[in-house]
N, C-alpha and C. Protein backbone atom coordinates (compact mmCIF):
# COMPACT_ATOMS: atom_id res chain seq x y z
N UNK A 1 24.15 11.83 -8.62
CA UNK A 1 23.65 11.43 -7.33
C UNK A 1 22.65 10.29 -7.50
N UNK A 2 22.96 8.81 -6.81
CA UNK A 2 22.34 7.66 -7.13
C UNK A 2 21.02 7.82 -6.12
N UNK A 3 19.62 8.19 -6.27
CA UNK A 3 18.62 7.68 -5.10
C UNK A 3 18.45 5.80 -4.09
N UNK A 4 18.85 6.08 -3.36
CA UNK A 4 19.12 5.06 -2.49
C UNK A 4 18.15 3.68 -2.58
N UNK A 5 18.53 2.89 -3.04
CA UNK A 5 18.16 1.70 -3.60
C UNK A 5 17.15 1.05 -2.05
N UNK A 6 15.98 0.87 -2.60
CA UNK A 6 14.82 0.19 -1.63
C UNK A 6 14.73 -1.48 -2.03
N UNK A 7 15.19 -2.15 -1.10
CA UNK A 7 14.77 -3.48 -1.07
C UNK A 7 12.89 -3.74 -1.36
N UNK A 8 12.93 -4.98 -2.56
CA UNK A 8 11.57 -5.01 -2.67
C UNK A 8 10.61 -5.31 -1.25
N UNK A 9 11.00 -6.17 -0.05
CA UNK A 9 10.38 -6.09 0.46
C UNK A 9 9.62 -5.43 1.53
N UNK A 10 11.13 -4.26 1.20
CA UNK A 10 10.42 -3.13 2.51
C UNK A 10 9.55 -2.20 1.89
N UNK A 11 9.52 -2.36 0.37
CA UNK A 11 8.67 -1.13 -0.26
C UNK A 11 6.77 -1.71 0.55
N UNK A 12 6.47 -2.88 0.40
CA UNK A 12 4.87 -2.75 0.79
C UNK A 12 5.09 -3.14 2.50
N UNK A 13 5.11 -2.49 2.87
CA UNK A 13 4.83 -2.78 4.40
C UNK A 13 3.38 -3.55 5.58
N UNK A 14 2.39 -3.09 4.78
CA UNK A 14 1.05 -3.92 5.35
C UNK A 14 -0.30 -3.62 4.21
N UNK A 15 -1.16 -4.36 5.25
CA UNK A 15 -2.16 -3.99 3.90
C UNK A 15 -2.98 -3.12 4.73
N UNK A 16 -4.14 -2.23 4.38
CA UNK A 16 -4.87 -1.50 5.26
C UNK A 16 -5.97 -1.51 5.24
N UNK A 17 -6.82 -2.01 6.17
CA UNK A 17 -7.87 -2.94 6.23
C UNK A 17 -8.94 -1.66 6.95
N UNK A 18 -9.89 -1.07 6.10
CA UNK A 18 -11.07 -0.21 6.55
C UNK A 18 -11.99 -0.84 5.53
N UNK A 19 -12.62 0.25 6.30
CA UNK A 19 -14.43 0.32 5.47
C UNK A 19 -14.13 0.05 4.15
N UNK A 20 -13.20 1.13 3.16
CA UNK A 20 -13.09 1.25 1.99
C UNK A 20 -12.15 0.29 1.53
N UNK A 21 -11.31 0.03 2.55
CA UNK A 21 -10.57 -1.36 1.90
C UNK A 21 -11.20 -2.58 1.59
N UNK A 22 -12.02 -3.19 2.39
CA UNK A 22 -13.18 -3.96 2.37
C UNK A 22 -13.69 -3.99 1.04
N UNK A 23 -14.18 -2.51 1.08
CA UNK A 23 -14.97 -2.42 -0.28
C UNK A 23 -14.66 -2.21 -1.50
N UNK A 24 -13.42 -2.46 -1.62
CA UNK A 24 -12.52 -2.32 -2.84
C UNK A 24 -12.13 -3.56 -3.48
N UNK A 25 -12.18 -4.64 -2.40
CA UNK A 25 -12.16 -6.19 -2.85
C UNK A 25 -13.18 -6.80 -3.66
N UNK A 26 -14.15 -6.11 -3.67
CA UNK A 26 -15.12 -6.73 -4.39
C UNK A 26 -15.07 -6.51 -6.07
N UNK A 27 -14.19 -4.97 -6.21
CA UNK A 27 -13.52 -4.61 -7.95
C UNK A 27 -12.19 -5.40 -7.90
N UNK A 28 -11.71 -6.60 -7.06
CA UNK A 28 -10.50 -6.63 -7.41
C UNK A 28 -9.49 -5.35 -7.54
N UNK A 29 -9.57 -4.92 -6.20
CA UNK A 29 -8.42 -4.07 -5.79
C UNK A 29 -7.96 -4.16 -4.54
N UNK A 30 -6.75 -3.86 -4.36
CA UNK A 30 -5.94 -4.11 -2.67
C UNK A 30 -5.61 -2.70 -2.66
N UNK A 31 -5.51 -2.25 -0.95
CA UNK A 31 -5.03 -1.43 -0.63
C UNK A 31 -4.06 -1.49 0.20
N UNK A 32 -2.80 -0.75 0.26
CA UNK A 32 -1.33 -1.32 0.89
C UNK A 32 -0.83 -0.09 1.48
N UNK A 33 -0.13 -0.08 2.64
CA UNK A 33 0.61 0.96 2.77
C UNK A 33 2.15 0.82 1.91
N UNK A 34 2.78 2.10 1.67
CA UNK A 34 4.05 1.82 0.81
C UNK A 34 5.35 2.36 1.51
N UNK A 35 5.98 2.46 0.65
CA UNK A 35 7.57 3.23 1.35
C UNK A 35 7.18 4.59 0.86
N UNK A 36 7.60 5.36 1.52
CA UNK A 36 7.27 7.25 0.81
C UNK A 36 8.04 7.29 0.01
N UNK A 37 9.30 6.29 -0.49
CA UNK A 37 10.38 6.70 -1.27
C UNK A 37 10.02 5.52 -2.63
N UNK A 38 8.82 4.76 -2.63
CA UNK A 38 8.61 4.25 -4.03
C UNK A 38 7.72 5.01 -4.66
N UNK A 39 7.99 4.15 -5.87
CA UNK A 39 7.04 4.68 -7.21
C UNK A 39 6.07 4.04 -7.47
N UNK A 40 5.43 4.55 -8.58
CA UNK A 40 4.17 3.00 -9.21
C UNK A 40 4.95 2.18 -9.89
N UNK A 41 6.06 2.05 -10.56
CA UNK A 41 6.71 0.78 -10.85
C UNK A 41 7.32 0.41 -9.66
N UNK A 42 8.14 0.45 -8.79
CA UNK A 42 8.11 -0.21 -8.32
C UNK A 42 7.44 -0.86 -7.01
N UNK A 43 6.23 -0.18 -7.02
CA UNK A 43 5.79 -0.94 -6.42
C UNK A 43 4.77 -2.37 -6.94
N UNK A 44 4.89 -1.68 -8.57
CA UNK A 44 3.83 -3.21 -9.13
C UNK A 44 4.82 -4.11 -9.25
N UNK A 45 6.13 -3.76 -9.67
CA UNK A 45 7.23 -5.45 -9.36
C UNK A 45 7.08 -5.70 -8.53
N UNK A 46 6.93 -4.92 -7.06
CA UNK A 46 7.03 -5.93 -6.20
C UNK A 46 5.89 -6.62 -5.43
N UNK A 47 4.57 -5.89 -5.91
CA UNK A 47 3.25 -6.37 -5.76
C UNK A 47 3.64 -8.07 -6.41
N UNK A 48 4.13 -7.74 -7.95
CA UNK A 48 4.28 -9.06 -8.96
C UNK A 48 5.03 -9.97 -8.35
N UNK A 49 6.12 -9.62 -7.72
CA UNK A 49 6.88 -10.53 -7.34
C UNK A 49 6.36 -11.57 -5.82
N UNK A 50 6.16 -10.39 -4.86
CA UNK A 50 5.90 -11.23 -3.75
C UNK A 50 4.21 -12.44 -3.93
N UNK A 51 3.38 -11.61 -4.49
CA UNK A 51 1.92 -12.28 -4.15
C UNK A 51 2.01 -13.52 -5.97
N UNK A 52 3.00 -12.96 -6.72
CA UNK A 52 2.78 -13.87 -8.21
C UNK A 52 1.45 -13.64 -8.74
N UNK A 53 1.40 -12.29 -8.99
CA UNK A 53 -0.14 -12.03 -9.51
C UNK A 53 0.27 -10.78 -10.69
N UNK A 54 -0.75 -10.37 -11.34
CA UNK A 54 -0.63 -9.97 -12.39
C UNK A 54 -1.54 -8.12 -12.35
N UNK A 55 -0.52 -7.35 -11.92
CA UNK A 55 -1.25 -5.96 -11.76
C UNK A 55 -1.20 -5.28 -12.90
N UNK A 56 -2.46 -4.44 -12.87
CA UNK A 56 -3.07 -3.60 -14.46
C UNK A 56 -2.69 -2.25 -14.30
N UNK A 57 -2.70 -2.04 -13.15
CA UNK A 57 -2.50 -0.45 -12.69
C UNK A 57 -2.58 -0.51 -11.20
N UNK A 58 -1.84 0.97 -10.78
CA UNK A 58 -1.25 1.37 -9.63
C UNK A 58 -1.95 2.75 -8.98
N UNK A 59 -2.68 3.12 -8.10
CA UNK A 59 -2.77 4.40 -7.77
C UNK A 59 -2.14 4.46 -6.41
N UNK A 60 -1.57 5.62 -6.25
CA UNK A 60 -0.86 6.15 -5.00
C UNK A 60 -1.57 7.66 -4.57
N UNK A 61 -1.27 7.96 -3.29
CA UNK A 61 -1.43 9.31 -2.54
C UNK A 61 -0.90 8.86 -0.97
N UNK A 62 -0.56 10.22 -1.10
CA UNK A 62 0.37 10.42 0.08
C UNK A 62 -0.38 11.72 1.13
N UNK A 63 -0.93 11.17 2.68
CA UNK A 63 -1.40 11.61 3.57
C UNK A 63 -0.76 13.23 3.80
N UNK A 64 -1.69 14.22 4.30
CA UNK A 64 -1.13 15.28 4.25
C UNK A 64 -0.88 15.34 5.55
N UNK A 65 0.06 16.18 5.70
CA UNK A 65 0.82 16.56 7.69
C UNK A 65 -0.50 16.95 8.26
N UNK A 66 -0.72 16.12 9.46
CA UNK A 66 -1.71 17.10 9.84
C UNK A 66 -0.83 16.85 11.62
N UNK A 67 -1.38 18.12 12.17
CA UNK A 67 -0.73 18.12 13.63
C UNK A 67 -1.50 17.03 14.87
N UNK A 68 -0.76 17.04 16.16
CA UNK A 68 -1.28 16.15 16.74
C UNK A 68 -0.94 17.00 17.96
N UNK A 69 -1.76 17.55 19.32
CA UNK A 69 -1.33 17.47 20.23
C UNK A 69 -1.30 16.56 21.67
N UNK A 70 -0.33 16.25 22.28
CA UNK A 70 -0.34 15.52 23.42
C UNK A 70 0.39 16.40 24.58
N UNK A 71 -1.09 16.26 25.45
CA UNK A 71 -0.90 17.12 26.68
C UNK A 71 -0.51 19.02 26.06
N UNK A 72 0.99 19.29 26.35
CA UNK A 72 0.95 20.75 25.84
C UNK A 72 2.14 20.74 24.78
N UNK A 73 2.24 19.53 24.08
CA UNK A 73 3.13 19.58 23.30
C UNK A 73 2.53 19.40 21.90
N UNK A 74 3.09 20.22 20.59
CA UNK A 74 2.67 20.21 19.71
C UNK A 74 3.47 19.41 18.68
N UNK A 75 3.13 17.95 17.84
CA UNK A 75 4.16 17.35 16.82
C UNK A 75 3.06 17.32 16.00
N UNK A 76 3.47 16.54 14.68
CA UNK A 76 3.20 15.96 13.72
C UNK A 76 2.57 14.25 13.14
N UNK A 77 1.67 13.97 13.17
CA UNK A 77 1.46 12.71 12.67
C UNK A 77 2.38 12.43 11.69
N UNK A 78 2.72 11.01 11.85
CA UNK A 78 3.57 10.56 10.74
C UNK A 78 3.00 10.44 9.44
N UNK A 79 3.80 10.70 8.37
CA UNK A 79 3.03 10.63 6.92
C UNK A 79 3.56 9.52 6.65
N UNK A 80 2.31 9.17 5.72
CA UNK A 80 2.39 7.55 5.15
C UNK A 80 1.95 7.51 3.25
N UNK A 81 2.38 6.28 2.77
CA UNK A 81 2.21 6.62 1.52
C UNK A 81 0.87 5.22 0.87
N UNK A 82 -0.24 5.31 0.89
CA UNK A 82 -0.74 4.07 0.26
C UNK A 82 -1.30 3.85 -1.21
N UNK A 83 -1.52 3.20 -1.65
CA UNK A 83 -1.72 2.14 -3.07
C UNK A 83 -2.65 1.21 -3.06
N UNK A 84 -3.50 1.86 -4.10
CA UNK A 84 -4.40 1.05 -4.51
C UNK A 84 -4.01 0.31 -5.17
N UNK A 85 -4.03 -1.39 -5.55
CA UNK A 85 -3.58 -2.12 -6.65
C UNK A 85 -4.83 -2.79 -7.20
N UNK A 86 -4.84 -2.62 -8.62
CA UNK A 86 -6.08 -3.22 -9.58
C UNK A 86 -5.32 -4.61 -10.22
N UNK A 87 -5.63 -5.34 -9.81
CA UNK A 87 -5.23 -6.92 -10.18
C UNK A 87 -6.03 -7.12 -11.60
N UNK A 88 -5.59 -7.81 -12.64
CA UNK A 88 -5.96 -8.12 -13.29
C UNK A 88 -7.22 -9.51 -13.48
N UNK A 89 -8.06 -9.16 -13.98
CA UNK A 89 -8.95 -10.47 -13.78
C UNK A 89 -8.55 -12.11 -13.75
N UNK A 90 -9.26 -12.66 -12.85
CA UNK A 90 -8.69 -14.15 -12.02
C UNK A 90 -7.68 -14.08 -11.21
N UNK A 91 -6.77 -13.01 -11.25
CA UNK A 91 -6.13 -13.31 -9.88
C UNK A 91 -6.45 -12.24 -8.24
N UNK A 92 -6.33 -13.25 -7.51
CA UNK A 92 -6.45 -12.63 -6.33
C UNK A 92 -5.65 -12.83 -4.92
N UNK A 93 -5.38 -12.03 -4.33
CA UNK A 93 -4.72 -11.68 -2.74
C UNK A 93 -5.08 -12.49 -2.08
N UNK A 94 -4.77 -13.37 -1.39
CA UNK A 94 -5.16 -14.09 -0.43
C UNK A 94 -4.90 -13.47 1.40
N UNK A 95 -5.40 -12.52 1.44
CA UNK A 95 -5.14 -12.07 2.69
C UNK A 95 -5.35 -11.91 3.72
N UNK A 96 -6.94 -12.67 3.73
CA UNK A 96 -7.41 -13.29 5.11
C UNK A 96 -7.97 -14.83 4.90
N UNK A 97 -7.03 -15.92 5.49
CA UNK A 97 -7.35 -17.40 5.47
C UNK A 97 -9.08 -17.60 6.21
N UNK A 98 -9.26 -18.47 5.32
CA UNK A 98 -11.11 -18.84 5.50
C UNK A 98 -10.87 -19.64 6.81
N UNK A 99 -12.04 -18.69 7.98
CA UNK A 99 -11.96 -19.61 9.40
C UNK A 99 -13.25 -20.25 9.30
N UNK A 100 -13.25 -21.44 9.48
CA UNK A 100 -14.37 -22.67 9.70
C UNK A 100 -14.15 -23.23 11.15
């Protein structure tokens, strides 16, 4: 049974921009949302490939179910998968253009 082949570019979907994301730029690290169906390799090829930068390591975790109600109905928040990426020294993300 072959696991269903993920195009590199749908594996990183956005980047995720909080408090702690913020503050993770300053160690040279990005934070990304991922596909629930990648790995840490592939998501550092395709970190490597799209931005041409040079990653040292990968951390992942995956959000736990938590419920949501609206009005009297009871679902599920969607689960999501994100990644920390540790860039190797001198290179960096360019992910918000300098406004002057």
């Amino acid at each position: 049974m072959n696991p269903q082949k993920i195009n590199i570019l749908d594996i990183i979907k956005y980047p995720i921009v909080t408090e702690k994301g913020i503050r993770l730029l300053e160690d040279n690290q990005y934070m990304f949302a991922v596909d629930t169906r990648s790995n840490k390799e592939s998501i550092k090829t395709a970190i490597e490939t799209i931005f041409k930068v040079k990653v040292s390591s990968v951390n992942t975790s995956k959000s736990p179910r938590k419920k949501r109600r609206l009005g009297r109905f009871m679902g599920y928040r969607p689960n999501y998968k994100k990644a920390i990426i540790t860039l190797q020294s001198g290179d960096l993300i360019k992910l918000f253009e300098d406004v002057q």
